[in-house]
N, C-alpha and C. Protein backbone atom coordinates (compact mmCIF):
# COMPACT_ATOMS: atom_id res chain seq x y z
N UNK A 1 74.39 -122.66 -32.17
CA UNK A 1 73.00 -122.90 -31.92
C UNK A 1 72.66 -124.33 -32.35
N UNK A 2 71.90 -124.69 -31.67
CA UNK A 2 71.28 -126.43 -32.10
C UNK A 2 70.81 -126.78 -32.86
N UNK A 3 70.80 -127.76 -33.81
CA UNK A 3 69.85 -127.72 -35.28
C UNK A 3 68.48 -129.10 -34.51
N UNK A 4 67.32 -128.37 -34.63
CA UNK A 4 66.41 -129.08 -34.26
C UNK A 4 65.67 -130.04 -35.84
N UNK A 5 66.09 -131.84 -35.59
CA UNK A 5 65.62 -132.03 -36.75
C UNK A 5 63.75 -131.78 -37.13
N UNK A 6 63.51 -131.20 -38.37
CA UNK A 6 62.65 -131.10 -38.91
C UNK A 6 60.92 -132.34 -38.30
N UNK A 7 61.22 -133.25 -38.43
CA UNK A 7 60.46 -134.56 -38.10
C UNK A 7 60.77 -134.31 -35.92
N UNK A 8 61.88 -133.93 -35.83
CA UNK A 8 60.94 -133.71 -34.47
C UNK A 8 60.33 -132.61 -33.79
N UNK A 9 60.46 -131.42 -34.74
CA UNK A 9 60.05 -130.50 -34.57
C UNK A 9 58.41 -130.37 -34.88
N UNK A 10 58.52 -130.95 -35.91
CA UNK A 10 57.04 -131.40 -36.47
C UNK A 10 56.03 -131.85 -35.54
N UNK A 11 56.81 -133.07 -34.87
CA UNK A 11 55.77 -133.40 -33.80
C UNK A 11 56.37 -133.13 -32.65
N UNK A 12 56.93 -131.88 -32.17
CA UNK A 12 56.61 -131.34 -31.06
C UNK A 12 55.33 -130.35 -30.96
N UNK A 13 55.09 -129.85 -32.73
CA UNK A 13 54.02 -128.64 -32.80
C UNK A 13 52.80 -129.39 -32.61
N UNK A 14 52.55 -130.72 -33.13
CA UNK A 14 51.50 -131.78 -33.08
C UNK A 14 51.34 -131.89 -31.74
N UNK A 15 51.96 -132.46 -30.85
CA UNK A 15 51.30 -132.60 -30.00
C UNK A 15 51.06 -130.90 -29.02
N UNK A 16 51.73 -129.98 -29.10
CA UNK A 16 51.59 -128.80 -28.66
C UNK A 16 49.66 -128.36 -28.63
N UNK A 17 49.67 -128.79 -30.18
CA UNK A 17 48.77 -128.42 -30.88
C UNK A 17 47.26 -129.06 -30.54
N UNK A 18 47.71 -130.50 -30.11
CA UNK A 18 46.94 -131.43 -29.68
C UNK A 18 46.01 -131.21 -28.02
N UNK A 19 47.56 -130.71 -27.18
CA UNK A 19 46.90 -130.63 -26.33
C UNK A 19 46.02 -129.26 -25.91
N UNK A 20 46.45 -128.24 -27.14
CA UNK A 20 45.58 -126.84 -26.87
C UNK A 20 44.30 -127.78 -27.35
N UNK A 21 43.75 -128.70 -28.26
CA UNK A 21 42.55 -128.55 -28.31
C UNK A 21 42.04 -129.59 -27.53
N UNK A 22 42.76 -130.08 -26.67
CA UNK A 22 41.78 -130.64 -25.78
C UNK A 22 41.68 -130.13 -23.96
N UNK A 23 42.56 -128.89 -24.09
CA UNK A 23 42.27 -127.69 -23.18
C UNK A 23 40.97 -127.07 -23.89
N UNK A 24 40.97 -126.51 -24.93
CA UNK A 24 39.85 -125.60 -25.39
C UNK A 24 38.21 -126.91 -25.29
N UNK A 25 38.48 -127.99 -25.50
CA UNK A 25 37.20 -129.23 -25.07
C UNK A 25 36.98 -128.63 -23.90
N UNK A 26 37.85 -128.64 -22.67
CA UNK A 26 37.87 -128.92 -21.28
C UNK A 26 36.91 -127.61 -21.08
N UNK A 27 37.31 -126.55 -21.56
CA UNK A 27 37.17 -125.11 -21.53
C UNK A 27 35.73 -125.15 -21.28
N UNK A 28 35.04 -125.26 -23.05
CA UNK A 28 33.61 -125.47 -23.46
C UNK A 28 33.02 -126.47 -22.60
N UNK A 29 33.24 -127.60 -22.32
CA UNK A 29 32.41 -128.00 -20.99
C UNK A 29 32.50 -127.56 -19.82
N UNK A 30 33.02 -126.79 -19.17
CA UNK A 30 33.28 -126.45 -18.11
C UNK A 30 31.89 -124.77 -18.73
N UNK A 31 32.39 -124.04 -19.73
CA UNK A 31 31.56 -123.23 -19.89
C UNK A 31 29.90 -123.73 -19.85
N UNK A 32 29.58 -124.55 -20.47
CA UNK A 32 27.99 -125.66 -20.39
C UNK A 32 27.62 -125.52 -19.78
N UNK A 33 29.06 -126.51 -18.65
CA UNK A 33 28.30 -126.54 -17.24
C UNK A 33 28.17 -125.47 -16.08
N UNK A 34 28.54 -124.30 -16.62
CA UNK A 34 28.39 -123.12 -15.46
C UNK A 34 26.54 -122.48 -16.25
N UNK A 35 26.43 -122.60 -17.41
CA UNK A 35 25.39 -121.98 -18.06
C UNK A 35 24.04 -123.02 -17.43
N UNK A 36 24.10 -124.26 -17.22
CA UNK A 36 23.50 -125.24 -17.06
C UNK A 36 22.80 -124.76 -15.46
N UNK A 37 23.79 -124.31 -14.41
CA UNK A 37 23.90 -123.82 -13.83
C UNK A 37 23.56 -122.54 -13.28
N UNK A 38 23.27 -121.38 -14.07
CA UNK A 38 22.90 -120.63 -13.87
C UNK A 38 24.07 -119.72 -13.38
N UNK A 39 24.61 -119.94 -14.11
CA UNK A 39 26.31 -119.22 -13.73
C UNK A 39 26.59 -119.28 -12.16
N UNK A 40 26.06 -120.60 -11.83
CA UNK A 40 27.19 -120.57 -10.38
C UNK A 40 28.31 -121.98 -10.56
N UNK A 41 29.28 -122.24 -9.83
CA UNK A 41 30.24 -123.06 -9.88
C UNK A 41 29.92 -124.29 -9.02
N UNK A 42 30.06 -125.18 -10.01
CA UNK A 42 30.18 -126.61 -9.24
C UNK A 42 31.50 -127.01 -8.39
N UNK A 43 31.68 -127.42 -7.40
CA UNK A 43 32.90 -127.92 -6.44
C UNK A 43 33.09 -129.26 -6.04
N UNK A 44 34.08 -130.15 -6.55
CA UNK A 44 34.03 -131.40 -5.81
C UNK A 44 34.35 -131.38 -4.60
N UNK A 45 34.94 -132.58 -3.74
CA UNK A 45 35.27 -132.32 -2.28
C UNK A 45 36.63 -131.79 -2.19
N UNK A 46 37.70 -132.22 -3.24
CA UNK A 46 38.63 -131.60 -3.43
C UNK A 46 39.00 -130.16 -3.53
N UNK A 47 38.29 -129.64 -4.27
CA UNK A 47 38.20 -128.57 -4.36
C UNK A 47 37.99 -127.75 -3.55
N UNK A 48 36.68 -127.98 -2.65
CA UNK A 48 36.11 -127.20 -1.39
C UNK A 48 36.94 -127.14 -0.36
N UNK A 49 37.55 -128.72 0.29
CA UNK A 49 38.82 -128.54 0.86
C UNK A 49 39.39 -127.78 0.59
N UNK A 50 40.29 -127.78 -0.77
CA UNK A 50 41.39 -126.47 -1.05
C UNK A 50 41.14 -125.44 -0.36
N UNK A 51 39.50 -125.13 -1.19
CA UNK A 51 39.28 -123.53 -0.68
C UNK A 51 39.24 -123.25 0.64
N UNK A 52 38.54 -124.12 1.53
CA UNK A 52 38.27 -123.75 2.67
C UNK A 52 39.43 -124.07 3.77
N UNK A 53 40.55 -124.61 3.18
CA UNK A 53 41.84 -124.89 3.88
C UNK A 53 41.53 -126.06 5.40
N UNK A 54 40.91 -126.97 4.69
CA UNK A 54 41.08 -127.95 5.54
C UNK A 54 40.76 -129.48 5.04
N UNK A 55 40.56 -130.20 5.68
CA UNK A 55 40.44 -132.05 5.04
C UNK A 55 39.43 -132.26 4.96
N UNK A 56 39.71 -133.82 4.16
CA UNK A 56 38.18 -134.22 3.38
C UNK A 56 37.77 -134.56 4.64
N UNK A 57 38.53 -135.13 5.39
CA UNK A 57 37.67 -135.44 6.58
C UNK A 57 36.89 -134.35 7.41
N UNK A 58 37.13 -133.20 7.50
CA UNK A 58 36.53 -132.15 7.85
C UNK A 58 35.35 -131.68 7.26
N UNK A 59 35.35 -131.67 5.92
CA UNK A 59 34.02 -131.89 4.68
C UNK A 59 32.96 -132.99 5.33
N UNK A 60 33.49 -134.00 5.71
CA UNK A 60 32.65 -134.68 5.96
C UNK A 60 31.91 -134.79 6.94
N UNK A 61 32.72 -134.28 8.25
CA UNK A 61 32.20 -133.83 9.75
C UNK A 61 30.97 -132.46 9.17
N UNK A 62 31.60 -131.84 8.27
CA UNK A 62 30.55 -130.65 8.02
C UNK A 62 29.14 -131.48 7.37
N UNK A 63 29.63 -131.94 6.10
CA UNK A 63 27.93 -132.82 5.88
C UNK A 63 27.11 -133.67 6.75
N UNK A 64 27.71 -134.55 7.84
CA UNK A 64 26.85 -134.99 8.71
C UNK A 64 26.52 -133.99 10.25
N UNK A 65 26.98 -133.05 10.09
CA UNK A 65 26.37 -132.21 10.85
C UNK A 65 25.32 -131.43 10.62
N UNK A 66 25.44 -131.39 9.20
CA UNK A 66 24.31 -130.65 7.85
C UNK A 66 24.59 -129.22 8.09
N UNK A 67 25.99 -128.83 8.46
CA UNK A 67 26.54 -127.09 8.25
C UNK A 67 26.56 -126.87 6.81
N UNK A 68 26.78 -128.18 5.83
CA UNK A 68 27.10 -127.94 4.09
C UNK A 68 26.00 -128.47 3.63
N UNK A 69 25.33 -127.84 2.37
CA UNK A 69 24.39 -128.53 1.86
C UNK A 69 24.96 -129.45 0.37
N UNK A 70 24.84 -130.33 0.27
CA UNK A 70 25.91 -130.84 -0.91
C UNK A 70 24.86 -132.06 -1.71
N UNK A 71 25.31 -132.36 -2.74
CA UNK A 71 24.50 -133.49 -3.62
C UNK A 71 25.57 -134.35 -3.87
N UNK A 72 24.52 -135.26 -3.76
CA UNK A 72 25.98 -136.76 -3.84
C UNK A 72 25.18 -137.22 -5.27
N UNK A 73 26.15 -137.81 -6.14
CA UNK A 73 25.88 -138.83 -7.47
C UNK A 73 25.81 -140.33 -7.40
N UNK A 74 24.47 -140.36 -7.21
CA UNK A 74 24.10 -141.80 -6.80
C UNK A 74 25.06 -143.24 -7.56
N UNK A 75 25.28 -142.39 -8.85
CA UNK A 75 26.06 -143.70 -9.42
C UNK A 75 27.72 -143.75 -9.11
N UNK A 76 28.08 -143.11 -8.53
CA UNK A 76 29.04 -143.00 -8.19
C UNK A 76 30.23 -142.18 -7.19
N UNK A 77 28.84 -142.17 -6.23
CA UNK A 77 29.31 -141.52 -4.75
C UNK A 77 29.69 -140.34 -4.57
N UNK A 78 30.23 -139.80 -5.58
CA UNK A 78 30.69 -138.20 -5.46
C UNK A 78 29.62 -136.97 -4.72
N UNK A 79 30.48 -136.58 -4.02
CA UNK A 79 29.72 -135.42 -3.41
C UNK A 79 30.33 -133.89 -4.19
N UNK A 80 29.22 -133.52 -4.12
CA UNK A 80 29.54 -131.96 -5.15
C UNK A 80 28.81 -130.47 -4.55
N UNK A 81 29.02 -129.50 -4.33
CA UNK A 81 28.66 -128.22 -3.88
C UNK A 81 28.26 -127.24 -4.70
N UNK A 82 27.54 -126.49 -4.12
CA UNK A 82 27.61 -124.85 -5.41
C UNK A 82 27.99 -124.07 -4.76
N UNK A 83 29.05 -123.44 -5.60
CA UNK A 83 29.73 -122.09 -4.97
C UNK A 83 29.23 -121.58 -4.27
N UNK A 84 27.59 -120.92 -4.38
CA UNK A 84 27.10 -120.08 -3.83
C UNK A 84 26.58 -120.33 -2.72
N UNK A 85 26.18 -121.61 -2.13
CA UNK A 85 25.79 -121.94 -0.89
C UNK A 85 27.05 -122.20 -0.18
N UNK A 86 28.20 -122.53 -0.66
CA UNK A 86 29.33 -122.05 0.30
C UNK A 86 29.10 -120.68 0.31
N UNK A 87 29.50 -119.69 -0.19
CA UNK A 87 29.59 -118.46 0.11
C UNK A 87 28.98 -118.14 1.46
N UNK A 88 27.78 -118.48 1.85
CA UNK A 88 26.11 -118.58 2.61
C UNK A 88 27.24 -119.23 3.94
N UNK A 89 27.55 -120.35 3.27
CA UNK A 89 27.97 -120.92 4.64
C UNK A 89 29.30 -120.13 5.53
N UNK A 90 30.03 -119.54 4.30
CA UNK A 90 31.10 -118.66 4.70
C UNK A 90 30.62 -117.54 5.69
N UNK A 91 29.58 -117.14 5.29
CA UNK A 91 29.00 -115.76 5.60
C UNK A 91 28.40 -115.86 7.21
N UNK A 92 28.26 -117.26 7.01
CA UNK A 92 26.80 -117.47 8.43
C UNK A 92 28.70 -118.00 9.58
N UNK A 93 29.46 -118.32 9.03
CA UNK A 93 30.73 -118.82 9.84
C UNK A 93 31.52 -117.29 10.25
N UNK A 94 31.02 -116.22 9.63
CA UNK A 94 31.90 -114.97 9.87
C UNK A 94 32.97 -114.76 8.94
N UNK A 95 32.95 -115.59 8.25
CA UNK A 95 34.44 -115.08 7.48
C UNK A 95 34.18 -114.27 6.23
């Protein structure tokens, strides 16, 4: 069996350790921001793509057609969704 020295074992638990608490940060803001919210989910464009299995460019044909209702961040262009008015849009598309 391998002898793992002491000093690097040490800081393998450190950073192990490190990055659970800045998963558990990620966690608690992400919790905020659903409460902030009213327990529905925020979506970037990335995301919505994923879900809806197609391209940003397709996202975008949907917002200037105004099929998606979405908020953009003036300081920095991002467009963002709420779960729940996708759902709406899912629903009114048949799926």
């Amino acid at each position: 069996m391998p002898y793992i020295d002491s000093e690097i074992l040490e800081k393998l638990i450190t950073t192990m350790v490190d990055g659970f608490a800045r998963i558990e940060k990620k966690l608690e803001r992400m919790n905020r921001q659903k409460e902030c919210l009213d327990g529905d989910t925020l979506l970037d464009n990335v995301d919505l793509a994923e879900l809806l299995g197609v391209s940003q460019r397709t996202l975008a044909r949907y917002r200037e057609k105004g099929l998606i209702r979405y908020y953009n961040m003036k300081d920095n262009g991002k467009n963002f969704y709420l779960a729940s008015e996708i759902q709406e849009f899912l629903k009114q598309r048949g799926r």
